[in-house]
C-alpha atoms as a PDB file:
ATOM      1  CA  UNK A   1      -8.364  20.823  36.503  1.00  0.00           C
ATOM      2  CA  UNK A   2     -11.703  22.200  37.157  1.00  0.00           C
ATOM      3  CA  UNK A   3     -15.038  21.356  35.327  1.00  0.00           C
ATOM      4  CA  UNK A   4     -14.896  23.929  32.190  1.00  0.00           C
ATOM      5  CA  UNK A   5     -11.111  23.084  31.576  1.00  0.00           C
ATOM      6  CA  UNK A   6     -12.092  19.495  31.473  1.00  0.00           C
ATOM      7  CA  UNK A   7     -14.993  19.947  29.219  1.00  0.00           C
ATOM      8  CA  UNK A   8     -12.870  22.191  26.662  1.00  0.00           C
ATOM      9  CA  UNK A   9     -10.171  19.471  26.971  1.00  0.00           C
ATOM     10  CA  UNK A  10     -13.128  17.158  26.127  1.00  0.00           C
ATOM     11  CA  UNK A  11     -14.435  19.125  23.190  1.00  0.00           C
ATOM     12  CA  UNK A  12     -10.719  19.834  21.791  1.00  0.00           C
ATOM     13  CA  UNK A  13     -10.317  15.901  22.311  1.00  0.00           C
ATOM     14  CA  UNK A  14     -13.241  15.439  20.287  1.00  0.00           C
ATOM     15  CA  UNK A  15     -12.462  17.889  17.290  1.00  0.00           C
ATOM     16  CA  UNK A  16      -9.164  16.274  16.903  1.00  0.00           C
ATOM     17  CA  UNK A  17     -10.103  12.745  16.610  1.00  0.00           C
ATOM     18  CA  UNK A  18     -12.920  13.818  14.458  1.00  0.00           C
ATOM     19  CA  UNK A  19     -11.256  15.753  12.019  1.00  0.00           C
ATOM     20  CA  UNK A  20      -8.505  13.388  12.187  1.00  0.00           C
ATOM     21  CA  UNK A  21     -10.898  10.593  11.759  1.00  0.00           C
ATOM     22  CA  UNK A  22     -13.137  11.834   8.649  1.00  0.00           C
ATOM     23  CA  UNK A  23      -9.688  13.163   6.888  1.00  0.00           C
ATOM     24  CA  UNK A  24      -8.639  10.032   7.111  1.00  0.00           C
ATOM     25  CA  UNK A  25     -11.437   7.891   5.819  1.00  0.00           C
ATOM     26  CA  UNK A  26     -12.055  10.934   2.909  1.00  0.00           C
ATOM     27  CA  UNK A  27      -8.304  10.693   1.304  1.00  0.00           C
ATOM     28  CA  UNK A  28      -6.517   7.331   2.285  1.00  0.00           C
ATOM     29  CA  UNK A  29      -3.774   7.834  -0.431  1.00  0.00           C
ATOM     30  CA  UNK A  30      -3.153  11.579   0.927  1.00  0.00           C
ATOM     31  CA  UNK A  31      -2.967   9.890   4.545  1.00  0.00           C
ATOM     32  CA  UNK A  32      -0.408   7.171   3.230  1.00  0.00           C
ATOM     33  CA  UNK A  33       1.722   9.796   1.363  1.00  0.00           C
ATOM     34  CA  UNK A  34       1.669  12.046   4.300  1.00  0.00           C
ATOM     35  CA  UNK A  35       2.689   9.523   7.194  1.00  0.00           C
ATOM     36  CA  UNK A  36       3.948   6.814   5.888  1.00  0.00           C
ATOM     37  CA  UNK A  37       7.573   5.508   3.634  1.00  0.00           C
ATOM     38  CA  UNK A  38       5.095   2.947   1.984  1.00  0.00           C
ATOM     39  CA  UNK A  39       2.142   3.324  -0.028  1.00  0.00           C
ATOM     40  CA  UNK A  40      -1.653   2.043   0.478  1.00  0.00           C
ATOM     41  CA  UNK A  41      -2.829  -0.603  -1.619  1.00  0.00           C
ATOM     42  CA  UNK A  42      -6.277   0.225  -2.493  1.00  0.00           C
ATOM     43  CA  UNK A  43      -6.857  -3.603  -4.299  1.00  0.00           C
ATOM     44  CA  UNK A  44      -5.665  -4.822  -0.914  1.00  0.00           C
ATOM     45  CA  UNK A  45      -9.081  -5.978   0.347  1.00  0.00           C
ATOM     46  CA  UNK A  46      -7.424  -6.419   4.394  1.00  0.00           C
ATOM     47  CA  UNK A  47      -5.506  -3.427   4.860  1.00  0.00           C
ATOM     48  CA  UNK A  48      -8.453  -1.387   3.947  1.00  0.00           C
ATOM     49  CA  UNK A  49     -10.403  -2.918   5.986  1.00  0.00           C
ATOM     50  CA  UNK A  50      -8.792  -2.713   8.752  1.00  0.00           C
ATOM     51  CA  UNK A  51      -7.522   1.166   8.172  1.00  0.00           C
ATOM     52  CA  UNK A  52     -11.517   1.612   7.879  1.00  0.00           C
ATOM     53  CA  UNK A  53     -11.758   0.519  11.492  1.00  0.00           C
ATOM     54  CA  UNK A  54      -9.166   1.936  12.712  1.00  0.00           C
ATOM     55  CA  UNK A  55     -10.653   5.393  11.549  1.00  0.00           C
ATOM     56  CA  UNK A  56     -13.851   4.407  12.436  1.00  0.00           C
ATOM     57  CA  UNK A  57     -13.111   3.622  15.925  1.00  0.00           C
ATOM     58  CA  UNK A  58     -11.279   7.168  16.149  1.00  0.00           C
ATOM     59  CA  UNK A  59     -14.498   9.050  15.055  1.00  0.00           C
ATOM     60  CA  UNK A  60     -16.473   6.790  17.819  1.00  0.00           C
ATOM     61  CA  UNK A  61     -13.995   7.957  20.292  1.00  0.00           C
ATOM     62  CA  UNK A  62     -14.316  11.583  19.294  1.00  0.00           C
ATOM     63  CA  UNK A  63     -17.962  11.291  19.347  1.00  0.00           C
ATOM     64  CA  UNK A  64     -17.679   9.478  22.925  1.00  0.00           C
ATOM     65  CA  UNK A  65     -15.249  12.678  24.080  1.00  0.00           C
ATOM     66  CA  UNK A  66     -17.885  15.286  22.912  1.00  0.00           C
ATOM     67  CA  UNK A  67     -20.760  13.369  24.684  1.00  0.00           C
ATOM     68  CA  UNK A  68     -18.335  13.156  28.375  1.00  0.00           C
ATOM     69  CA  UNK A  69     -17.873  17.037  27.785  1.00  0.00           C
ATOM     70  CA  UNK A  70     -21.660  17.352  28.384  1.00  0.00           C
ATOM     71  CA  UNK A  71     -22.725  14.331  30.730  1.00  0.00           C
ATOM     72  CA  UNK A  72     -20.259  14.628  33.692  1.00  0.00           C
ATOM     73  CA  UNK A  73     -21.466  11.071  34.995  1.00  0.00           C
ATOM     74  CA  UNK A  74     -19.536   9.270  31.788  1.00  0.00           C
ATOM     75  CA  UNK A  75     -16.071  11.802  32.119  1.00  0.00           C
ATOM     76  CA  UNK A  76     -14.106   9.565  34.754  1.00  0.00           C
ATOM     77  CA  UNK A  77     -14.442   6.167  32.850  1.00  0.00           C
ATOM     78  CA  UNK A  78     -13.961   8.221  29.193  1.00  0.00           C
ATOM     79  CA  UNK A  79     -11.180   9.756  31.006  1.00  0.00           C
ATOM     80  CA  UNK A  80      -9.495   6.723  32.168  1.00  0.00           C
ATOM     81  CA  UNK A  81      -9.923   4.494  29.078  1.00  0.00           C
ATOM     82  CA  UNK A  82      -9.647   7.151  26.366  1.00  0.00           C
ATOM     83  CA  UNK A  83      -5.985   8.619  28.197  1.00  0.00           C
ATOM     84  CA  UNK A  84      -4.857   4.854  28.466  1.00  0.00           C
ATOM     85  CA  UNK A  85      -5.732   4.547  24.574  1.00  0.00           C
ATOM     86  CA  UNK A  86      -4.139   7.971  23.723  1.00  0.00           C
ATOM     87  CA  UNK A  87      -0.580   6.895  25.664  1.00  0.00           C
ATOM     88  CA  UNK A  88      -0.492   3.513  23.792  1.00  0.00           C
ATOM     89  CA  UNK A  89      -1.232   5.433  20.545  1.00  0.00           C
ATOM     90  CA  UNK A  90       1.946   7.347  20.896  1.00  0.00           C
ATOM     91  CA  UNK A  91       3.745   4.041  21.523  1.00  0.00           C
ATOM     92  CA  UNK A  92       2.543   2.756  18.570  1.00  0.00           C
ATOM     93  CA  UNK A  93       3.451   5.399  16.408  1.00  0.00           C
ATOM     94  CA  UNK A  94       6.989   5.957  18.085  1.00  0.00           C
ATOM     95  CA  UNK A  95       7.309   1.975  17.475  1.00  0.00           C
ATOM     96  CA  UNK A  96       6.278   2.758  13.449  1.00  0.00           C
ATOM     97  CA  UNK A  97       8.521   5.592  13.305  1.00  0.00           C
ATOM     98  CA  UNK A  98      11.583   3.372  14.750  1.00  0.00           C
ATOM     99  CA  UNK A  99      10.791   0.552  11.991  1.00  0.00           C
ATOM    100  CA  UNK A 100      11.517   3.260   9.514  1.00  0.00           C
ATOM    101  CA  UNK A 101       7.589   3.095   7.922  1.00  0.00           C
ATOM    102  CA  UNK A 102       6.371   5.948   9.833  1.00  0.00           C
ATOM    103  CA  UNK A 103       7.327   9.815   9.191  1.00  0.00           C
ATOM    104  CA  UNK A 104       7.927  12.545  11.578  1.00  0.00           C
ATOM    105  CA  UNK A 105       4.242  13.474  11.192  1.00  0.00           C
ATOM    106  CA  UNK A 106       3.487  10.210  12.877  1.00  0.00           C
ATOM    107  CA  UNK A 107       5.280  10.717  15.776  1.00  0.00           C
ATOM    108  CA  UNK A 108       4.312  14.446  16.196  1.00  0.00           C
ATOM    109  CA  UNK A 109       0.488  13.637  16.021  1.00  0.00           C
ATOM    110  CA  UNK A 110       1.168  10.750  18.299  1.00  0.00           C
ATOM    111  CA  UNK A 111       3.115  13.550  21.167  1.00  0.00           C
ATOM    112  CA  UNK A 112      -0.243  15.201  20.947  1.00  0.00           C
ATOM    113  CA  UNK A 113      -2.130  12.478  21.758  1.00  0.00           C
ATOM    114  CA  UNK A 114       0.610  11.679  24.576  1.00  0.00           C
ATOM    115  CA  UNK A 115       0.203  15.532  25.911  1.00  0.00           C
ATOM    116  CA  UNK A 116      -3.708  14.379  25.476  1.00  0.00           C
ATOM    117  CA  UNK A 117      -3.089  11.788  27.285  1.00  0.00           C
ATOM    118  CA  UNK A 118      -1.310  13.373  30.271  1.00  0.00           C
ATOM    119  CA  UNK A 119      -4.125  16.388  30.173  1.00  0.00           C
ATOM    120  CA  UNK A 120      -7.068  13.435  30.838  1.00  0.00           C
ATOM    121  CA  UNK A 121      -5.342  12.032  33.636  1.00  0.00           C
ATOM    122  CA  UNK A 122      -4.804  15.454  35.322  1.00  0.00           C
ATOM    123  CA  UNK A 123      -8.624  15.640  34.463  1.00  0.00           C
ATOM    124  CA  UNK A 124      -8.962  12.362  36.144  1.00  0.00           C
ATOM    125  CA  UNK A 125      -7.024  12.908  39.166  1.00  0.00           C
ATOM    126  CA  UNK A 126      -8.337  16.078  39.827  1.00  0.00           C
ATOM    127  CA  UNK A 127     -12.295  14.987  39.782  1.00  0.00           C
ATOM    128  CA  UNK A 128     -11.312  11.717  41.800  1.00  0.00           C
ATOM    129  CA  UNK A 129     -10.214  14.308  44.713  1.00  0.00           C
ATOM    130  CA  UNK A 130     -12.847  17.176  43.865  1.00  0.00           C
ATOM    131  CA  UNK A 131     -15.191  13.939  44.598  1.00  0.00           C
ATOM    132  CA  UNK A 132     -13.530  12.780  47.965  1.00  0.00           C
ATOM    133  CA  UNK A 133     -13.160  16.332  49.426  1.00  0.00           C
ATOM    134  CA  UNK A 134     -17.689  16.546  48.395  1.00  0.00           C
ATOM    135  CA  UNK A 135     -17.768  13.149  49.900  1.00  0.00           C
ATOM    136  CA  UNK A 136     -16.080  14.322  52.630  1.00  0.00           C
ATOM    137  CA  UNK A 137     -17.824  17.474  53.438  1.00  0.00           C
ATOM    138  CA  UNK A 138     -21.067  15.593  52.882  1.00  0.00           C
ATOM    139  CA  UNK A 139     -19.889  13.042  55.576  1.00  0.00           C
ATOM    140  CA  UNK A 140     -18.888  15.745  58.216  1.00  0.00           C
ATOM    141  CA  UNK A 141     -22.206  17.632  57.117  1.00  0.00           C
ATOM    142  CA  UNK A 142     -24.542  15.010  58.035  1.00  0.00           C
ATOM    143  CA  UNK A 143     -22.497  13.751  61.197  1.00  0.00           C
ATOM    144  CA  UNK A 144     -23.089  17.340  62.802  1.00  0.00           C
ATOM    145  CA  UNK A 145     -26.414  16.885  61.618  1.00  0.00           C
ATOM    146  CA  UNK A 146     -26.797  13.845  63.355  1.00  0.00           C
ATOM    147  CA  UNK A 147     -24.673  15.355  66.665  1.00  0.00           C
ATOM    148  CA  UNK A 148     -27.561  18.178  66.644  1.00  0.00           C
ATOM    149  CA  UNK A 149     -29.952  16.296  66.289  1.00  0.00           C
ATOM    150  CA  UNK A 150     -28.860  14.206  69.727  1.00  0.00           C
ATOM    151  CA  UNK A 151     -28.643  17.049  71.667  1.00  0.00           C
END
């Protein structure tokens, strides 16, 4: 995948979890009645809580996707950790979907985190050996350099 694929797949990234994110926080009892068989106790101090963070963490994520989009250094760790995070996602909602709590939604927003997922390795993979073959062309560069240089 070359740079501006990877930095639109960056930017859609970040949308997604950031829309996802602040929709989230904005209507809990929407969120509940949309993905969920069982409904959100708002009185229940601990599951807010942590619902908040879990949301939270999203938006931090889509904020840390948007800043890899424009600061290439930071796009192979973001990359890594953020596709590792996106495939256990989709495990996690396929595992709530199987226990009979989750709806479809849940699984179909966790398959596009999983296709997410797949996209940032093939992101990955493809700047790991963009890097290597520059590496290598530096490395023949200078040796003819140095070869001239003898002679």
């Amino acid at each position: 995948m070359n740079d501006t694929w990877t930095r639109r797949l960056l930017i859609g990234s970040a949308a997604w979890n950031i829309i996802g994110g602040t929709t989230s926080l904005l209507d809990p009892a929407n969120h509940f009645a949309q993905m969920y068989t069982v409904a959100a106790r708002p009185d229940d101090a601990l599951l807010m809580y942590f619902y908040q963070c879990t949301w939270i963490n999203v938006l931090a994520w889509g904020a840390a996707y948007l800043l890899a989009a424009f600061w290439r250094g930071s796009r192979p760790a973001v990359l890594a950790a953020g596709g590792i995070g996106k495939a256990v996602y989709f495990l996690a909602c396929a595992a709530l979907v199987g226990s009979g709590v989750g709806k479809p939604l849940v699984l179909l927003f966790g398959l596009g985190d999983l296709v997410m997922a797949g996209l940032f390795a093939w992101a990955f993979l493809s700047q790991r050996s963009s890097a290597q073959a520059n590496d290598r062309a530096f490395s023949s560069k200078k040796s003819m350099q140095v070869r001239t240089a003898r002679i």
